[in-house]
PDB file of N, CA and C in Angstrom:
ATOM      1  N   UNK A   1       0.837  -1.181   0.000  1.00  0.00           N
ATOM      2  CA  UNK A   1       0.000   0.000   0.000  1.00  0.00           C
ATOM      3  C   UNK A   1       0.882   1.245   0.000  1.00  0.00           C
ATOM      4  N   UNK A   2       0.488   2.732  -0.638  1.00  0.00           N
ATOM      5  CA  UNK A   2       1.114   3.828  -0.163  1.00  0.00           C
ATOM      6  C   UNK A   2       1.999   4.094   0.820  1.00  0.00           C
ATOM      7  N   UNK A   3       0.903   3.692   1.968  1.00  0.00           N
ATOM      8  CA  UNK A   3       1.360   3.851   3.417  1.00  0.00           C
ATOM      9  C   UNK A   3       1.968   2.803   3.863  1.00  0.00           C
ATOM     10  N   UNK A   4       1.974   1.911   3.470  1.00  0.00           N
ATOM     11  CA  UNK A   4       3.120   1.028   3.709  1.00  0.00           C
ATOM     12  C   UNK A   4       4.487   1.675   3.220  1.00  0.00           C
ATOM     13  N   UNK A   5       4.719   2.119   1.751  1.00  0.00           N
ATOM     14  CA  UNK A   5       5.903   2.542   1.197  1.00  0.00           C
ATOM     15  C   UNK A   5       6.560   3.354   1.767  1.00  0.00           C
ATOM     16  N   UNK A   6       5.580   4.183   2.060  1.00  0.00           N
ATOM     17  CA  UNK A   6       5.861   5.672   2.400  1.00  0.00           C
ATOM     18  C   UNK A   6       7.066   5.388   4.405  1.00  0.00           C
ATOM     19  N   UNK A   7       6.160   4.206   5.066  1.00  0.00           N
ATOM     20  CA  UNK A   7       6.565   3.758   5.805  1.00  0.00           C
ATOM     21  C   UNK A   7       8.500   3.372   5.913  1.00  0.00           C
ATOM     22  N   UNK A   8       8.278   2.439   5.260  1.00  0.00           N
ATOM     23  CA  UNK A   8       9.538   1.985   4.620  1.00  0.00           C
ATOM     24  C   UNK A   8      10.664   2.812   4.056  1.00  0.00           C
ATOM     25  N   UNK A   9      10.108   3.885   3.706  1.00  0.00           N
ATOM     26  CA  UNK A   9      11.039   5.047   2.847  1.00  0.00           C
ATOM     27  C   UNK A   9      11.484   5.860   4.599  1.00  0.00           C
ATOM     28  N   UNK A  10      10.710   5.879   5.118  1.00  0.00           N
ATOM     29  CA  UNK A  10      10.728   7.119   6.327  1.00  0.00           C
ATOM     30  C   UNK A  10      11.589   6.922   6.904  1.00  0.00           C
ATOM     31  N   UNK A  11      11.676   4.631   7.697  1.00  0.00           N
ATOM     32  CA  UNK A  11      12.463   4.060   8.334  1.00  0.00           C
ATOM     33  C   UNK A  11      13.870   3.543   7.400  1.00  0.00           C
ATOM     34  N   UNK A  12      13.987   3.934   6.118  1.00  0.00           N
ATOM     35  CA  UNK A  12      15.212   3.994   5.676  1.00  0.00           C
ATOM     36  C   UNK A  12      16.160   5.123   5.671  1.00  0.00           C
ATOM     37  N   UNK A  13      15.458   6.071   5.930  1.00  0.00           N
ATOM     38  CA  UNK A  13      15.830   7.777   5.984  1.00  0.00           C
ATOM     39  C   UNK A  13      16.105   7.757   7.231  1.00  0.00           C
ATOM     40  N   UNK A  14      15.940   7.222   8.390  1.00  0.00           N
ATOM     41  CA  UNK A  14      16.313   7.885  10.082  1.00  0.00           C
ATOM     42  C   UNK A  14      18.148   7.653   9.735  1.00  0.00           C
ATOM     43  N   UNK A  15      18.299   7.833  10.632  1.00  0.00           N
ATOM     44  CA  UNK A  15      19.412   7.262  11.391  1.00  0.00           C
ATOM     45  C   UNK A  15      19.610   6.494  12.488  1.00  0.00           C
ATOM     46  N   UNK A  16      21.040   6.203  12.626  1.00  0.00           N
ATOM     47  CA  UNK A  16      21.351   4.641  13.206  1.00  0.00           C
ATOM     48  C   UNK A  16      20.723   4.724  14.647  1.00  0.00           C
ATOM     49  N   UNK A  17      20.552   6.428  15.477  1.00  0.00           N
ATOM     50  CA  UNK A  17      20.373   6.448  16.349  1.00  0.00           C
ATOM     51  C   UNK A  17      18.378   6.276  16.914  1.00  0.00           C
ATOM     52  N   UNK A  18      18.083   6.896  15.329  1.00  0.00           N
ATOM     53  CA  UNK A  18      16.831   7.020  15.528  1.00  0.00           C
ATOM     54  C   UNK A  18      15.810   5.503  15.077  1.00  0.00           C
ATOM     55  N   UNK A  19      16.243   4.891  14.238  1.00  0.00           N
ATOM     56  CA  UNK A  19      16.536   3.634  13.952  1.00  0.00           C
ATOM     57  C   UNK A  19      16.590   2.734  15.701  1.00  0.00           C
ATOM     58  N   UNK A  20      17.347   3.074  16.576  1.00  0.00           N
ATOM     59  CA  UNK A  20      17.361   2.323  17.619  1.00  0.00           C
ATOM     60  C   UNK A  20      16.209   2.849  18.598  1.00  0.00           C
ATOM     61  N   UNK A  21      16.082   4.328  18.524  1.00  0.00           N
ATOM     62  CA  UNK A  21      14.670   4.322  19.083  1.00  0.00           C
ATOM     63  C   UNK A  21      13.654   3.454  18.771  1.00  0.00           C
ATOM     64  N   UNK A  22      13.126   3.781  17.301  1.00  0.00           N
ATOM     65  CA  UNK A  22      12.130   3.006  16.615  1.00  0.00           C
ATOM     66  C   UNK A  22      11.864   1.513  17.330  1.00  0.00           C
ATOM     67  N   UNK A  23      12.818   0.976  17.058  1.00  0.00           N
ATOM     68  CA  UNK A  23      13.547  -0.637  17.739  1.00  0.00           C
ATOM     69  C   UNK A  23      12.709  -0.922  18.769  1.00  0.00           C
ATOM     70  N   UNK A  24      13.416   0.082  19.531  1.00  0.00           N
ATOM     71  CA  UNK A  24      12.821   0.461  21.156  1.00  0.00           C
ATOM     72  C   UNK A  24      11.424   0.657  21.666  1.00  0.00           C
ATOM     73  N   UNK A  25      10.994   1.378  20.661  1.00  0.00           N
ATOM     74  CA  UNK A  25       9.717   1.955  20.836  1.00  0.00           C
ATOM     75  C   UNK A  25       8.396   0.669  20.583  1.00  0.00           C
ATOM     76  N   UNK A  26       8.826  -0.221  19.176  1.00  0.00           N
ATOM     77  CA  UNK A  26       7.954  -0.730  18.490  1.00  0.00           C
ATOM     78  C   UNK A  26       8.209  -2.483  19.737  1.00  0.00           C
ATOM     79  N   UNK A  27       9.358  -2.501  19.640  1.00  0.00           N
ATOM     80  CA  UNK A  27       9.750  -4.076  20.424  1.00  0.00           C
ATOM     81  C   UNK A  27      10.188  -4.115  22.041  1.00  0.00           C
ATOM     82  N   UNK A  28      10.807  -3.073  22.634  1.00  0.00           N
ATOM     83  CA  UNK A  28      10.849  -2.832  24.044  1.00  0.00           C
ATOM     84  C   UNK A  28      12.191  -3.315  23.929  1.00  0.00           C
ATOM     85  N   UNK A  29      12.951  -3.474  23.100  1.00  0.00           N
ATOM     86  CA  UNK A  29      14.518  -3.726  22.794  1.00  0.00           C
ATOM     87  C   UNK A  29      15.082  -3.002  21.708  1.00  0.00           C
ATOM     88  N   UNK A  30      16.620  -2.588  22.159  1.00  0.00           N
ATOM     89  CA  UNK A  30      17.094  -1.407  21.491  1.00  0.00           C
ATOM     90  C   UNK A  30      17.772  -2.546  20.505  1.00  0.00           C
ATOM     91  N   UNK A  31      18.072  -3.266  20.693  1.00  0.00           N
ATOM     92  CA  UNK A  31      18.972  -4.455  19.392  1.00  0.00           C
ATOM     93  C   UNK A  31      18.138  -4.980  19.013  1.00  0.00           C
ATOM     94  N   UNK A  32      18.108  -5.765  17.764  1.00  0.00           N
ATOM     95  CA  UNK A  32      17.623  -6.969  16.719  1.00  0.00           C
ATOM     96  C   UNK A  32      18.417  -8.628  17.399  1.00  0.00           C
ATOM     97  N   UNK A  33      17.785  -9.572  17.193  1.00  0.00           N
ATOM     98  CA  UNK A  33      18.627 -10.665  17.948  1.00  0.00           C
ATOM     99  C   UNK A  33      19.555 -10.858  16.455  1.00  0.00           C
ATOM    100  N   UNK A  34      20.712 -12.053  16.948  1.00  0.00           N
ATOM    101  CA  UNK A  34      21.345 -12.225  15.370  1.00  0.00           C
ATOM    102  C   UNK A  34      20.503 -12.517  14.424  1.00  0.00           C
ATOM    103  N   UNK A  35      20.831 -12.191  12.908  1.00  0.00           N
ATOM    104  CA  UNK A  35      19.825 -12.583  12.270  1.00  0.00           C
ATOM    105  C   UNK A  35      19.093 -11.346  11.640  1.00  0.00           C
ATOM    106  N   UNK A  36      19.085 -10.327  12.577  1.00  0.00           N
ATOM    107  CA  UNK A  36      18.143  -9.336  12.389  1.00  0.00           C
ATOM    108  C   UNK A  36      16.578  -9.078  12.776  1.00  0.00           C
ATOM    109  N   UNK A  37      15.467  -9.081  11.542  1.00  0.00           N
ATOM    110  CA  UNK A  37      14.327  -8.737  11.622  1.00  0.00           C
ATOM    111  C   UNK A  37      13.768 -10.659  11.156  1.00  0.00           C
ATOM    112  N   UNK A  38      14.192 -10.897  10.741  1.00  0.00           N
ATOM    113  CA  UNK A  38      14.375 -12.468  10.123  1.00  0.00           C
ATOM    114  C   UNK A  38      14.120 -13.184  11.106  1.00  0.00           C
ATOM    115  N   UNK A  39      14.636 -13.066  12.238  1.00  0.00           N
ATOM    116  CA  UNK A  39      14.586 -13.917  13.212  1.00  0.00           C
ATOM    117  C   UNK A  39      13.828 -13.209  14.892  1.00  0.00           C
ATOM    118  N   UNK A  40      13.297 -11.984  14.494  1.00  0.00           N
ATOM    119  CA  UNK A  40      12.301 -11.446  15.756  1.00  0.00           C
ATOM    120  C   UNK A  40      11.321 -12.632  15.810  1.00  0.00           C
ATOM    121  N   UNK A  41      10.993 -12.240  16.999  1.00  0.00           N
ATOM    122  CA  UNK A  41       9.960 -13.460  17.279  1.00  0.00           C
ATOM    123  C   UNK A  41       9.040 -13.095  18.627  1.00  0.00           C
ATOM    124  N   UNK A  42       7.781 -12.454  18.725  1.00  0.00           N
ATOM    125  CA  UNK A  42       7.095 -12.689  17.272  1.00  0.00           C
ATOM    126  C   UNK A  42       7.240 -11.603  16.282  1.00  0.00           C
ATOM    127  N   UNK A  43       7.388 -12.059  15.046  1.00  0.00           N
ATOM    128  CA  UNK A  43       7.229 -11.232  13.884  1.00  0.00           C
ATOM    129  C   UNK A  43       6.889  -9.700  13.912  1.00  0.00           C
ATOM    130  N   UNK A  44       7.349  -8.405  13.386  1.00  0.00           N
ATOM    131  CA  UNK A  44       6.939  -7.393  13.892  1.00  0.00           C
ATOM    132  C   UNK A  44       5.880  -7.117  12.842  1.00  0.00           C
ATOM    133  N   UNK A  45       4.447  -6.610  13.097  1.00  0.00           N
ATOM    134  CA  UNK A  45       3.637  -6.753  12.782  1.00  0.00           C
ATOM    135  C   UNK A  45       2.886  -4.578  12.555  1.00  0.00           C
ATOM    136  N   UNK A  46       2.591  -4.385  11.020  1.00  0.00           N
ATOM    137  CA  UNK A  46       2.400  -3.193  10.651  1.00  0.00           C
ATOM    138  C   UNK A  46       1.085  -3.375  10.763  1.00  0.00           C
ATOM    139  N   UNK A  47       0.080  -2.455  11.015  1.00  0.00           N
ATOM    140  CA  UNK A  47      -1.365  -2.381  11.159  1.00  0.00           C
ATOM    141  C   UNK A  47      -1.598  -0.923  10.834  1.00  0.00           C
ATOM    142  N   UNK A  48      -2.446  -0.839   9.907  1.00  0.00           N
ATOM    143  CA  UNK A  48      -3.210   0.832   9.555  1.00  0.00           C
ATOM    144  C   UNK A  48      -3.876   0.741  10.710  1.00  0.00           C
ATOM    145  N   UNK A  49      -3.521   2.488  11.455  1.00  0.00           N
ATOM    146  CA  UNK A  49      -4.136   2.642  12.593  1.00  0.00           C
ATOM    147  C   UNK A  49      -5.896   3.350  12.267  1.00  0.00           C
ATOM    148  N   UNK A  50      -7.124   2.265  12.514  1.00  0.00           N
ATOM    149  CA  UNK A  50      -8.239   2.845  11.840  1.00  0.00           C
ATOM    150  C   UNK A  50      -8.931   4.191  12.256  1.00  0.00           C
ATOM    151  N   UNK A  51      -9.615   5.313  12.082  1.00  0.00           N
ATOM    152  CA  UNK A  51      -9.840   6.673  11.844  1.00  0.00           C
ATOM    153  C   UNK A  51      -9.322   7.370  12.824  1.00  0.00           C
ATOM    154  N   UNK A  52      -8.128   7.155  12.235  1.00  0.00           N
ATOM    155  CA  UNK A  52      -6.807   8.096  12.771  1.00  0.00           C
ATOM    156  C   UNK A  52      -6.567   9.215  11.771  1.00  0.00           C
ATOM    157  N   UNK A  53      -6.051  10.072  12.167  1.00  0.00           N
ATOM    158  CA  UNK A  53      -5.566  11.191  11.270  1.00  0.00           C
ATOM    159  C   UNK A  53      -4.004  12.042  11.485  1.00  0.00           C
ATOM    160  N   UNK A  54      -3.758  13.058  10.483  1.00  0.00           N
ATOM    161  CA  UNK A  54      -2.493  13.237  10.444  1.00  0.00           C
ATOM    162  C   UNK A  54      -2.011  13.715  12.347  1.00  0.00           C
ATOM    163  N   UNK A  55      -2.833  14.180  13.071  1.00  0.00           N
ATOM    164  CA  UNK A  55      -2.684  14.743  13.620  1.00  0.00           C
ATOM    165  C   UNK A  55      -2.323  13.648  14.907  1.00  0.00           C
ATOM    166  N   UNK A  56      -2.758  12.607  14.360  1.00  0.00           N
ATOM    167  CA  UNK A  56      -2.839  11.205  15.120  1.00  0.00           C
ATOM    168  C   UNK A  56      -1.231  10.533  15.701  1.00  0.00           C
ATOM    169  N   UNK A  57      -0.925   9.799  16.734  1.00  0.00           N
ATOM    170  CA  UNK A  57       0.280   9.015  16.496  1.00  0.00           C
ATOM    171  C   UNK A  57       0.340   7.836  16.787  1.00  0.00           C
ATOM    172  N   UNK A  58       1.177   7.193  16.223  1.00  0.00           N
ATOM    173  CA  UNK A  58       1.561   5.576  15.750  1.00  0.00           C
ATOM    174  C   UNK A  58       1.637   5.089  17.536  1.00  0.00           C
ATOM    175  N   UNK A  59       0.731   3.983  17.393  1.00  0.00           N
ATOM    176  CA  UNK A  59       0.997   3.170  19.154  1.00  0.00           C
ATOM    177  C   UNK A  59       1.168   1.933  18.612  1.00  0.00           C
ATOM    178  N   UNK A  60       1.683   1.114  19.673  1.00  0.00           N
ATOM    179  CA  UNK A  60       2.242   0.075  20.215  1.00  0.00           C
ATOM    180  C   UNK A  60       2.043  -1.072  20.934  1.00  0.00           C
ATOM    181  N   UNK A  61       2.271  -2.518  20.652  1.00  0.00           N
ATOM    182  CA  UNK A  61       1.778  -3.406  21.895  1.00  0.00           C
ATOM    183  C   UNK A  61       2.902  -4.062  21.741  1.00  0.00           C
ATOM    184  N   UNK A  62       4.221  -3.886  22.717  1.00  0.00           N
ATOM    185  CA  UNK A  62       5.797  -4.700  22.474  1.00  0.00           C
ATOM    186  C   UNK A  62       5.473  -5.929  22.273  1.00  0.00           C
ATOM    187  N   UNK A  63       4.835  -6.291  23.694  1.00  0.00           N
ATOM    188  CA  UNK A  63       4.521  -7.512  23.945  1.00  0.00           C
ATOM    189  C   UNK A  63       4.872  -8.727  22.462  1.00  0.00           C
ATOM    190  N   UNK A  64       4.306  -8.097  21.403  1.00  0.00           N
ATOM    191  CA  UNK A  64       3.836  -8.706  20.228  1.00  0.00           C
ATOM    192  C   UNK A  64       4.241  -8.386  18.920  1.00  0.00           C
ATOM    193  N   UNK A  65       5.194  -7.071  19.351  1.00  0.00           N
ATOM    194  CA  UNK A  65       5.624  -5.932  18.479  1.00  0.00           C
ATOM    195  C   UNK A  65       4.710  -5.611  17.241  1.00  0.00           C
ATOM    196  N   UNK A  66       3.772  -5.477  17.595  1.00  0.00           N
ATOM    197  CA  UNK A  66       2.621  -4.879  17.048  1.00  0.00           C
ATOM    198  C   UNK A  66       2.567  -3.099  16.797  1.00  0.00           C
ATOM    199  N   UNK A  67       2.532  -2.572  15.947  1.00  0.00           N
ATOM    200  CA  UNK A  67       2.567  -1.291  15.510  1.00  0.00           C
ATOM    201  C   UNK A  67       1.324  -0.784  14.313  1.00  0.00           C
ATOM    202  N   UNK A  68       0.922   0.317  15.657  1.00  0.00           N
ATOM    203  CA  UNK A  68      -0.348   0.765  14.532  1.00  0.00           C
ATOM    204  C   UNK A  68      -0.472   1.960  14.548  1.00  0.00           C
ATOM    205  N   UNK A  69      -0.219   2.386  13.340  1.00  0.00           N
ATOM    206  CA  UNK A  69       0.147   3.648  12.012  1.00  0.00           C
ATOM    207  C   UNK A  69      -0.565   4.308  11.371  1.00  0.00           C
ATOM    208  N   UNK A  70      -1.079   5.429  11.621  1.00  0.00           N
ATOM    209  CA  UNK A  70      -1.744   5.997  11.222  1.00  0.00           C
ATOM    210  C   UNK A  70      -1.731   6.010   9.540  1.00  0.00           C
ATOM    211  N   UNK A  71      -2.556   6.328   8.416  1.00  0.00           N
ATOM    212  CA  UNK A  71      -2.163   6.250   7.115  1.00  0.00           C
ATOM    213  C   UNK A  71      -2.098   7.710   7.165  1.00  0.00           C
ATOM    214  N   UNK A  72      -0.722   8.492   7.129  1.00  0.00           N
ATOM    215  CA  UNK A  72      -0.612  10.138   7.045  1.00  0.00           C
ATOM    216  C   UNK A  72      -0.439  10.609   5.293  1.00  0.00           C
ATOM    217  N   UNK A  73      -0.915  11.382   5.860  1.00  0.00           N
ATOM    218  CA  UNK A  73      -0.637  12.229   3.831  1.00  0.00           C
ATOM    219  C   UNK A  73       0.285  12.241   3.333  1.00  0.00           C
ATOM    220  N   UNK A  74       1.459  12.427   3.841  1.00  0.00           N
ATOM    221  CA  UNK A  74       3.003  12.902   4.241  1.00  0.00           C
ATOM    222  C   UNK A  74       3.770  11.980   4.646  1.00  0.00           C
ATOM    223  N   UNK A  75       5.275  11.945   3.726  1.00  0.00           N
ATOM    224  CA  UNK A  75       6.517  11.116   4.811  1.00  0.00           C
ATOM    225  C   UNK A  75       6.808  12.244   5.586  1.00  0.00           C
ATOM    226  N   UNK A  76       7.176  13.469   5.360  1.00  0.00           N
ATOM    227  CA  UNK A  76       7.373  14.547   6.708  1.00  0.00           C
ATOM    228  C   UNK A  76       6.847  14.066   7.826  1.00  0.00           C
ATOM    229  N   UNK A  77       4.951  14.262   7.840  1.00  0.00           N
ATOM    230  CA  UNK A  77       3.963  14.015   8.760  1.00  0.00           C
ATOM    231  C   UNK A  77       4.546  12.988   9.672  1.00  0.00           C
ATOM    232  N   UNK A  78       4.498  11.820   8.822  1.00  0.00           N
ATOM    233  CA  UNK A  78       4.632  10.497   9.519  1.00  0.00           C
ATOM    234  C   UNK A  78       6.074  10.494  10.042  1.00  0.00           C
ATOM    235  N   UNK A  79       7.079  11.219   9.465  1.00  0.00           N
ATOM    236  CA  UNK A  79       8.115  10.930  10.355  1.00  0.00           C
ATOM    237  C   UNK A  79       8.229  11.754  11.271  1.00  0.00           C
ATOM    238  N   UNK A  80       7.710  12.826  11.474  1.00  0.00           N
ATOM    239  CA  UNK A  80       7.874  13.804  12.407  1.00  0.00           C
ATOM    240  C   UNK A  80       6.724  12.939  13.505  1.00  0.00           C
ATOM    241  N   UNK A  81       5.903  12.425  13.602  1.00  0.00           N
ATOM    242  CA  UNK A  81       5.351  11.697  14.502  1.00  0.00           C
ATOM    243  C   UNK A  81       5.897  10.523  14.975  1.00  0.00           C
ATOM    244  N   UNK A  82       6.429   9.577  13.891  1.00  0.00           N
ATOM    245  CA  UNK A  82       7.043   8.549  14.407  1.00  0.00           C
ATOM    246  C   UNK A  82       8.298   9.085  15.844  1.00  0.00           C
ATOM    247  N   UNK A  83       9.344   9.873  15.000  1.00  0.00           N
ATOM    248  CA  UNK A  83      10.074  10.387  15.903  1.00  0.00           C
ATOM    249  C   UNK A  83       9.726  11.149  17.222  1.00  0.00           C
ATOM    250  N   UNK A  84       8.383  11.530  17.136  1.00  0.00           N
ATOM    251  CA  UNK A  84       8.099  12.235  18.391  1.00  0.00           C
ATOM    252  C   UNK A  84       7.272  10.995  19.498  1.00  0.00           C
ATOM    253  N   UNK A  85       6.541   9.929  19.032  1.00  0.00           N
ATOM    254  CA  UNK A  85       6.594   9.036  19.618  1.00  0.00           C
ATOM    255  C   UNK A  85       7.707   8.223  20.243  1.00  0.00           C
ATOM    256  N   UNK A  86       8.620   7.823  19.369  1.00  0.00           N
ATOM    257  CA  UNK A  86       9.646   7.073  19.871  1.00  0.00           C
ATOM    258  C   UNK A  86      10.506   7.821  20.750  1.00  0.00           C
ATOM    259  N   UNK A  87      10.775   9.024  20.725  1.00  0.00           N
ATOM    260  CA  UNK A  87      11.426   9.694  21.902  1.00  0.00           C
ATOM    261  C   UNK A  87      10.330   9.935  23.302  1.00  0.00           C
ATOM    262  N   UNK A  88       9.099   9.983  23.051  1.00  0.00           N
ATOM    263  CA  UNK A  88       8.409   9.946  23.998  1.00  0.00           C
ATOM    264  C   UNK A  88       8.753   8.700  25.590  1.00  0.00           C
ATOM    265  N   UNK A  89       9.138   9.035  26.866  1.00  0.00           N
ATOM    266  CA  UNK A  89       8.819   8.017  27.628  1.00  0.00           C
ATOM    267  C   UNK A  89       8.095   8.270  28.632  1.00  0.00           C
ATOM    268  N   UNK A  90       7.324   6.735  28.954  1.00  0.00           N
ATOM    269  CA  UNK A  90       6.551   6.548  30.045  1.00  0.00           C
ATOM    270  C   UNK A  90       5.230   6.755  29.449  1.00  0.00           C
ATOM    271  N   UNK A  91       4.097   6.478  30.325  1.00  0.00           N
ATOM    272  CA  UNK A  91       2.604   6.159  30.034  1.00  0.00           C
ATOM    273  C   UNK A  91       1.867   7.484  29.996  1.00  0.00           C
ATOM    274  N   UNK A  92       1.188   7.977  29.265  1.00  0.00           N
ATOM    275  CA  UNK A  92       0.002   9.240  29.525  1.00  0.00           C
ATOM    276  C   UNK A  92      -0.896   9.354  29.328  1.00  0.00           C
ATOM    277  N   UNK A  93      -1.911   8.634  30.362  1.00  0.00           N
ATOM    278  CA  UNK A  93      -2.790   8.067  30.820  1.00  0.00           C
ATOM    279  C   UNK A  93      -4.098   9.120  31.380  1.00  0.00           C
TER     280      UNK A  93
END
């Protein structure tokens, strides 16, 4: 899908540092085991986050590394959210 691509393009554009947020954010671990993404377990899993909007941000269930993504208009949008999530810590409830 779009938003899949657009995805993929965003997380090829970070860097190594922001890249380890992401990691962090989506799996609750800053490393990949050997192997890489190949061998996570369970599988990290992309989900369109449903009537979400740009204004919206990407959440999380580690547990399962489950990630759900808003479909944004924008790679800007979406990366400027991704990144402001993944630096985000703790619960806000």
């Amino acid at each position: 899908s779009p938003g899949f691509l657009r995805f993929v393009r965003v997380l090829c554009g970070m860097s190594s540092d922001e890249r380890k947020a992401f990691l962090q954010f989506t799996t609750g671990c800053s490393t990949l085991p050997p192997g890489g993404l190949a061998n996570l377990h369970p599988r990290l899993t992309v989900v369109r986050k449903v009537d979400a909007t740009d204004a919206s941000y990407p959440s999380v269930n580690t547990c399962v590394h489950y990630l759900k993504l808003p479909e944004y208009s924008s790679e800007e949008i979406m990366r400027e959210r991704l990144l402001a999530a993944t630096m985000e810590k703790g619960f806000h409830l």
